[in-house]
Every structure is written in C-alpha cells, then in structure tokens.
N, C-alpha and C. Protein backbone atom coordinates (compact mmCIF):
# COMPACT_ATOMS: atom_id res chain seq x y z
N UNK A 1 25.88 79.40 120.82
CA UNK A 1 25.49 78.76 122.04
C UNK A 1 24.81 79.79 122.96
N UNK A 2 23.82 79.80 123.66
CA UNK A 2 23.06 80.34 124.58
C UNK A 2 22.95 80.54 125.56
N UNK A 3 23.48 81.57 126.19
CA UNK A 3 23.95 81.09 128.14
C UNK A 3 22.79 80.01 128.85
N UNK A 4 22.02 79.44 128.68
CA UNK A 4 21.31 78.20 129.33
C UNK A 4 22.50 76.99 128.58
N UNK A 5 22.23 76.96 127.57
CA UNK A 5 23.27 76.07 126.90
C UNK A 5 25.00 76.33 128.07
N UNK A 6 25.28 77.16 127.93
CA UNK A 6 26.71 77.77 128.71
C UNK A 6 26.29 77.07 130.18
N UNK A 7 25.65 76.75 130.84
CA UNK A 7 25.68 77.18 131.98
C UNK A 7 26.37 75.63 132.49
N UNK A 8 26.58 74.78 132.21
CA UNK A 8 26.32 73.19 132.69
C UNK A 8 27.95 73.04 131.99
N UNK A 9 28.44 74.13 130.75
CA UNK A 9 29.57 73.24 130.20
C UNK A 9 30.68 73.86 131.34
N UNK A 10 32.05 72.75 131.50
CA UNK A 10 32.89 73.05 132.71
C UNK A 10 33.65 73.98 131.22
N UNK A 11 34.63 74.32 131.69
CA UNK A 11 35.62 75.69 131.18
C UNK A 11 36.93 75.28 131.66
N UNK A 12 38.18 75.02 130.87
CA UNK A 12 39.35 74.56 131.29
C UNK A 12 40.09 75.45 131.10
N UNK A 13 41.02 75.79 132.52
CA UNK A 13 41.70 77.36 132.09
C UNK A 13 43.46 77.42 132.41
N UNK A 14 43.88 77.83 131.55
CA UNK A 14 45.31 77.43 132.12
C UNK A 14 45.99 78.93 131.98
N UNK A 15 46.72 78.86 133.27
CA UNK A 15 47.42 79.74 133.23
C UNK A 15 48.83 80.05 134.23
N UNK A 16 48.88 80.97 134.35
CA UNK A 16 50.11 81.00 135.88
C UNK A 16 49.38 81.30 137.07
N UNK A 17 49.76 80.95 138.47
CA UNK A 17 49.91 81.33 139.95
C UNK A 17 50.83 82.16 140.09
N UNK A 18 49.80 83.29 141.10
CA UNK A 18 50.48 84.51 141.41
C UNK A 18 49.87 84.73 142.74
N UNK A 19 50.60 85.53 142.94
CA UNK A 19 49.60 86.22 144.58
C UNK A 19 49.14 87.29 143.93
N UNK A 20 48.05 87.68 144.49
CA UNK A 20 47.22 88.84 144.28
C UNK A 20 47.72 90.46 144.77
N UNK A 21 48.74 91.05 144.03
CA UNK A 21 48.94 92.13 144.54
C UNK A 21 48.05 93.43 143.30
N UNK A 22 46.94 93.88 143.75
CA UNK A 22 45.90 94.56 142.65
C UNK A 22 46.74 95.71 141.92
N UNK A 23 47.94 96.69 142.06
CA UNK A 23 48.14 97.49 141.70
C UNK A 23 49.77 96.83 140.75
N UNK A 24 49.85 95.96 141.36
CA UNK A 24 50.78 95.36 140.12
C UNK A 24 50.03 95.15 138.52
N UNK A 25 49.21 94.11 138.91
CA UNK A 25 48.20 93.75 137.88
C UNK A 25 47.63 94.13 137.20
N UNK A 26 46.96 95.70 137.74
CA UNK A 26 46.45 96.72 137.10
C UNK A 26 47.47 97.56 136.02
N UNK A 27 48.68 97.63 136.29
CA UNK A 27 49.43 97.75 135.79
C UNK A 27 49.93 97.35 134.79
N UNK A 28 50.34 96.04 134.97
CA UNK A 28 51.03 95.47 134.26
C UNK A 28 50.34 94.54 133.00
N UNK A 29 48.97 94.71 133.40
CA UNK A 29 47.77 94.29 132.27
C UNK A 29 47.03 95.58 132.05
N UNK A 30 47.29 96.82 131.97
CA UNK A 30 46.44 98.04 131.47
C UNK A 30 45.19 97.98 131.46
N UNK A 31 44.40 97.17 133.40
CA UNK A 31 43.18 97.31 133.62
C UNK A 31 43.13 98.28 134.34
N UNK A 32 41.31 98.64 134.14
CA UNK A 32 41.01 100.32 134.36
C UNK A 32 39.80 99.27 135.64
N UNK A 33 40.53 98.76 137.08
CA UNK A 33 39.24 97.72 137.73
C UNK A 33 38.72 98.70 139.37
N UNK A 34 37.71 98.79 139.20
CA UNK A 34 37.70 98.88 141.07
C UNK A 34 38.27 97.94 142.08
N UNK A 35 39.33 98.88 142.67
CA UNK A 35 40.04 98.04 143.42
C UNK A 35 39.20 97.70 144.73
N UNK A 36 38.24 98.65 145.05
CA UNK A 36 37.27 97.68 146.42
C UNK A 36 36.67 96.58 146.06
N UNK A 37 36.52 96.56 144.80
CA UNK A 37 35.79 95.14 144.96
C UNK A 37 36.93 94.02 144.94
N UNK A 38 38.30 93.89 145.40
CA UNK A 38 39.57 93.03 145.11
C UNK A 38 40.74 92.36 146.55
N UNK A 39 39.87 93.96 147.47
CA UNK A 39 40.43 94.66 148.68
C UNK A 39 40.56 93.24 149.19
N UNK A 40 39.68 92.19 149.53
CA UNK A 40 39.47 91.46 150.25
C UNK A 40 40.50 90.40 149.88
N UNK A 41 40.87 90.32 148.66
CA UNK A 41 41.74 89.21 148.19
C UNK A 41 43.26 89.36 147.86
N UNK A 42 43.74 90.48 148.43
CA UNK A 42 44.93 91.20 148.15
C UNK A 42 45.65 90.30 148.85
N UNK A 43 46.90 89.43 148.08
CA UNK A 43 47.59 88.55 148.84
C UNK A 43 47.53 87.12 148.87
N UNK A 44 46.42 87.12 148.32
CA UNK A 44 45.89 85.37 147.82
C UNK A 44 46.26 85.13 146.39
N UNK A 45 46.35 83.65 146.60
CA UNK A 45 46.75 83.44 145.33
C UNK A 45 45.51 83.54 144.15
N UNK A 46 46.12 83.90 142.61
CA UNK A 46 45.31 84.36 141.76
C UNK A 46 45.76 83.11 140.54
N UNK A 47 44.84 83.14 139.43
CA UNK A 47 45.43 82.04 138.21
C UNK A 47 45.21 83.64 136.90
N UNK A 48 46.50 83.60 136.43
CA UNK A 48 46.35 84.90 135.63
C UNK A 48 46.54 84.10 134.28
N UNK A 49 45.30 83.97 133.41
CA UNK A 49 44.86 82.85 132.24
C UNK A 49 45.33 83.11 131.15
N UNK A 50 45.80 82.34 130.64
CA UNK A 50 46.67 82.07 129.43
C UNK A 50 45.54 81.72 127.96
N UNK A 51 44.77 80.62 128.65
CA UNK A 51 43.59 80.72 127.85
C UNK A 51 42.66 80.02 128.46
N UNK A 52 41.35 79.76 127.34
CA UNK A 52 40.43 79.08 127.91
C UNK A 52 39.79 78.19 126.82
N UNK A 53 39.31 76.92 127.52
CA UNK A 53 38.97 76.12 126.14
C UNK A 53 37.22 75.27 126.83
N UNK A 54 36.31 75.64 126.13
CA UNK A 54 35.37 74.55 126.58
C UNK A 54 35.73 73.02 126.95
N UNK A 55 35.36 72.44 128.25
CA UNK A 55 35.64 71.10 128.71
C UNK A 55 34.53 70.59 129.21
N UNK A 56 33.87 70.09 127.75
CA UNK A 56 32.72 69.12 128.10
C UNK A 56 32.60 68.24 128.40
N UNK A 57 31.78 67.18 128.84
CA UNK A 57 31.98 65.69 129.68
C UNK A 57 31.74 65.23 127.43
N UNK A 58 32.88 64.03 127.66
CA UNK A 58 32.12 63.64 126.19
C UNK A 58 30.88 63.43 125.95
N UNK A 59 30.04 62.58 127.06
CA UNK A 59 29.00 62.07 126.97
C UNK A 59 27.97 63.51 126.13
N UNK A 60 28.36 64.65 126.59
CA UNK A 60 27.15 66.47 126.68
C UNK A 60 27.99 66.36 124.73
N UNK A 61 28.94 65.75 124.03
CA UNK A 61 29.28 66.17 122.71
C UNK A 61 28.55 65.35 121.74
N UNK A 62 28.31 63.55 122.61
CA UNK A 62 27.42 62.62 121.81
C UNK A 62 26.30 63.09 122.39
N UNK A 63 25.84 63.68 123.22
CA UNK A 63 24.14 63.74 123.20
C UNK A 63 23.39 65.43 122.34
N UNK A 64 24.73 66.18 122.69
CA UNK A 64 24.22 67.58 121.75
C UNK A 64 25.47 67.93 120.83
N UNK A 65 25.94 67.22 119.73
CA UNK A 65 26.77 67.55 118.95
C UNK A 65 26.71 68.48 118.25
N UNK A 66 25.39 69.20 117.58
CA UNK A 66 25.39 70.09 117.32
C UNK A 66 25.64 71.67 117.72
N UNK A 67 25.41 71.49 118.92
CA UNK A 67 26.20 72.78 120.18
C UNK A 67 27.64 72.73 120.00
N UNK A 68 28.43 71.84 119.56
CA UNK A 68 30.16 71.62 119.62
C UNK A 68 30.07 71.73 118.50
N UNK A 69 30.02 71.41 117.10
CA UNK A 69 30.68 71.47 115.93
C UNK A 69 30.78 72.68 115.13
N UNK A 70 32.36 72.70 115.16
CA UNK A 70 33.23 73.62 114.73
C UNK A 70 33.87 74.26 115.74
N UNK A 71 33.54 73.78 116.83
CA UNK A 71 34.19 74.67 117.98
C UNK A 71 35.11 73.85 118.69
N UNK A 72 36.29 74.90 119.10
CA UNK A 72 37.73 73.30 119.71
C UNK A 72 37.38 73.75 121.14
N UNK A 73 37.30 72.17 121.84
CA UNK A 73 37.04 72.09 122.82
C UNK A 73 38.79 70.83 123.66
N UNK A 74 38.45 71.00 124.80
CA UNK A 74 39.65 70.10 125.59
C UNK A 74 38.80 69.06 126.17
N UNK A 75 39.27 68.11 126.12
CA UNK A 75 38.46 66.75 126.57
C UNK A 75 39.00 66.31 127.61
N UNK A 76 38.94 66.35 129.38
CA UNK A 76 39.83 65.45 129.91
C UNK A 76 38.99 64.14 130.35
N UNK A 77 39.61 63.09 130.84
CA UNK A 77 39.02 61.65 131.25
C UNK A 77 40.27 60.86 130.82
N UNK A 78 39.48 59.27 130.38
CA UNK A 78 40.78 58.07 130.19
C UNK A 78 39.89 57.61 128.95
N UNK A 79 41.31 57.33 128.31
CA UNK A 79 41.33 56.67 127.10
C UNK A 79 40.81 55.15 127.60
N UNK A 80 39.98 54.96 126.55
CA UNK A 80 39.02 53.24 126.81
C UNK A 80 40.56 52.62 126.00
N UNK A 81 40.54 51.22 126.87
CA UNK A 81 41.90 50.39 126.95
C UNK A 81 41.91 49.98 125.05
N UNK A 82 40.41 50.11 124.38
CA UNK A 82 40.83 50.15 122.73
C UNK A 82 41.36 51.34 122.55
N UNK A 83 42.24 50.82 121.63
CA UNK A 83 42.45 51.86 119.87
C UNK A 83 42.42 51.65 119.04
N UNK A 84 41.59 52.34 118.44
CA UNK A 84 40.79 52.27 117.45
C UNK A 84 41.83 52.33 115.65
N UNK A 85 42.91 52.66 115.88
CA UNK A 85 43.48 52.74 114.71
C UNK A 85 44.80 53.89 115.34
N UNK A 86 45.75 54.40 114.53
CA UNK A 86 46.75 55.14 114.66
C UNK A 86 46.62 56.73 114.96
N UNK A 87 46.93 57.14 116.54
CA UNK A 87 46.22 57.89 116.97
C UNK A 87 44.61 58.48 117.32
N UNK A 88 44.47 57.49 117.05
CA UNK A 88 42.83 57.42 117.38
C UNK A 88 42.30 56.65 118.63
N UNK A 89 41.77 57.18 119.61
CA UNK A 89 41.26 56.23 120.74
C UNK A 89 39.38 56.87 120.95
N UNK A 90 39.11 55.99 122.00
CA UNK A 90 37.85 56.26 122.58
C UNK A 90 37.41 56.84 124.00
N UNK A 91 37.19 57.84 124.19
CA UNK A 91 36.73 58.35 125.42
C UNK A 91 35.03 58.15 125.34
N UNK A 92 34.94 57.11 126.33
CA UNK A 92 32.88 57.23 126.78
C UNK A 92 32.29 57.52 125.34
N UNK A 93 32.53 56.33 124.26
CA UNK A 93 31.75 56.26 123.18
C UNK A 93 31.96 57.51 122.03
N UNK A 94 32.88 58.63 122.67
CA UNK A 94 33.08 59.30 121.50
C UNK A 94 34.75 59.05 120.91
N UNK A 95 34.56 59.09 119.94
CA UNK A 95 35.68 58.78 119.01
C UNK A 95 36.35 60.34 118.71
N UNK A 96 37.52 60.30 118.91
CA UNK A 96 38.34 61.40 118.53
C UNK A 96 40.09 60.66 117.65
N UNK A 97 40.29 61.62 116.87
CA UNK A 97 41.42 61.01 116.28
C UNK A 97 42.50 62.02 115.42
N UNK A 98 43.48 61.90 114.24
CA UNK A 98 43.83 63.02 113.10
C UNK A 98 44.95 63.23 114.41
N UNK A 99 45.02 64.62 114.13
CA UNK A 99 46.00 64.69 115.25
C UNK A 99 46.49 64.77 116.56
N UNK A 100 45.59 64.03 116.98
CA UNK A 100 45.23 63.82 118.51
C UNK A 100 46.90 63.46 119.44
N UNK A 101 47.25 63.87 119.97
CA UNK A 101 48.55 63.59 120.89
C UNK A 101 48.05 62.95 122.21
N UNK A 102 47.89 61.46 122.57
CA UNK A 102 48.03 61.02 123.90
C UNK A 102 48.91 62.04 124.84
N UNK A 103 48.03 62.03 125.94
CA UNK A 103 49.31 62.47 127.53
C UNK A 103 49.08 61.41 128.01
N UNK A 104 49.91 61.04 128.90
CA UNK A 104 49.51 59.97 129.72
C UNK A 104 50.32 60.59 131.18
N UNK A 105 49.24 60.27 132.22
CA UNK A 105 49.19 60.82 133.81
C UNK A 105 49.53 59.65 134.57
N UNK A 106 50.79 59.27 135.32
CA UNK A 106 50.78 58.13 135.82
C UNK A 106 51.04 58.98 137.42
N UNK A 107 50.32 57.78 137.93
CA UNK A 107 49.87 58.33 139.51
C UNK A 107 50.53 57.33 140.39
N UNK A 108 51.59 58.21 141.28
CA UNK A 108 52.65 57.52 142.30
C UNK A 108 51.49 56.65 143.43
C-alpha cells in the first residue's frame, strides 16, 4: 500500500490511558525521545497502544479490494438486520463470515 493509498484509511488503536509523565515512559519503554518536544504535554492524558489494526469504511474494501487482501483489518459499523447464514452477516454490501464473533453495543 502507498502512503496516498494510507492517507484516507482510519487506523483503530487500542490501548491503555495514562497521564503523560515523559521520564516514566522513557523508562519504562527503553525510549531514547526528545523530551522538548513532549514538555508541553506532561500531565495529559496519553493512549499507550497495545496495537493497531487498519479500519476501513467497508464501502473503501468493496470499491478497492485489492489494497485489503491478505491484510486483517477491524471493521466497525452495524450489522444489516440479515444473516446471511451461521455467523455470517452483512455490513454496507460487504459480506464477512468463518469466524467472525458478533459484539453487540446496546445504548442506555
């Protein structure tokens, strides 16, 4: 993929909340960072990433599938009210299935 290609896909990142203390961090992850460029954020909260997974709109996987295949990506949106068969549903015309695990987000 090609950073023009890169530039449009979102990036889903999970990790922990921390406050920003730079000389912990530096530490405790064996980075070698300039701390002036950090100065400003010392004390704010930080997301210290666990990982990262491409999060394309489905629609960007049916229109350039060849940019995604072979590569695992995280899909978020809503399952279309079909299913298509056993563990298999439809997000916006693309079909995903095999070992797919539903979450389901219910909103108070």
């Amino acid at each position: 993929m090609s950073n023009e290609e890169n530039e449009e896909i979102q990036i889903l990142v999970r990790g922990d909340v921390a406050r920003l203390v730079f000389a912990d961090l530096e530490r405790e992850y064996s980075l070698d960072l300039d701390p002036n460029l950090y100065v400003d954020y010392e004390g704010e909260p930080v997301l210290i990433a666990n990982s990262l997974a491409l999060s394309p709109e489905p629609e960007e996987i049916t229109e350039n599938t060849e940019q995604f295949l072979g590569k695992q990506v995280t899909i978020v949106g809503e399952a279309e009210d079909e299913v298509a068969g056993d563990n298999t549903y439809t997000f916006d015309d693309l079909l995903t299935g095999g070992e797919y695990k539903s979450r389901t987000t219910h909103q108070c």
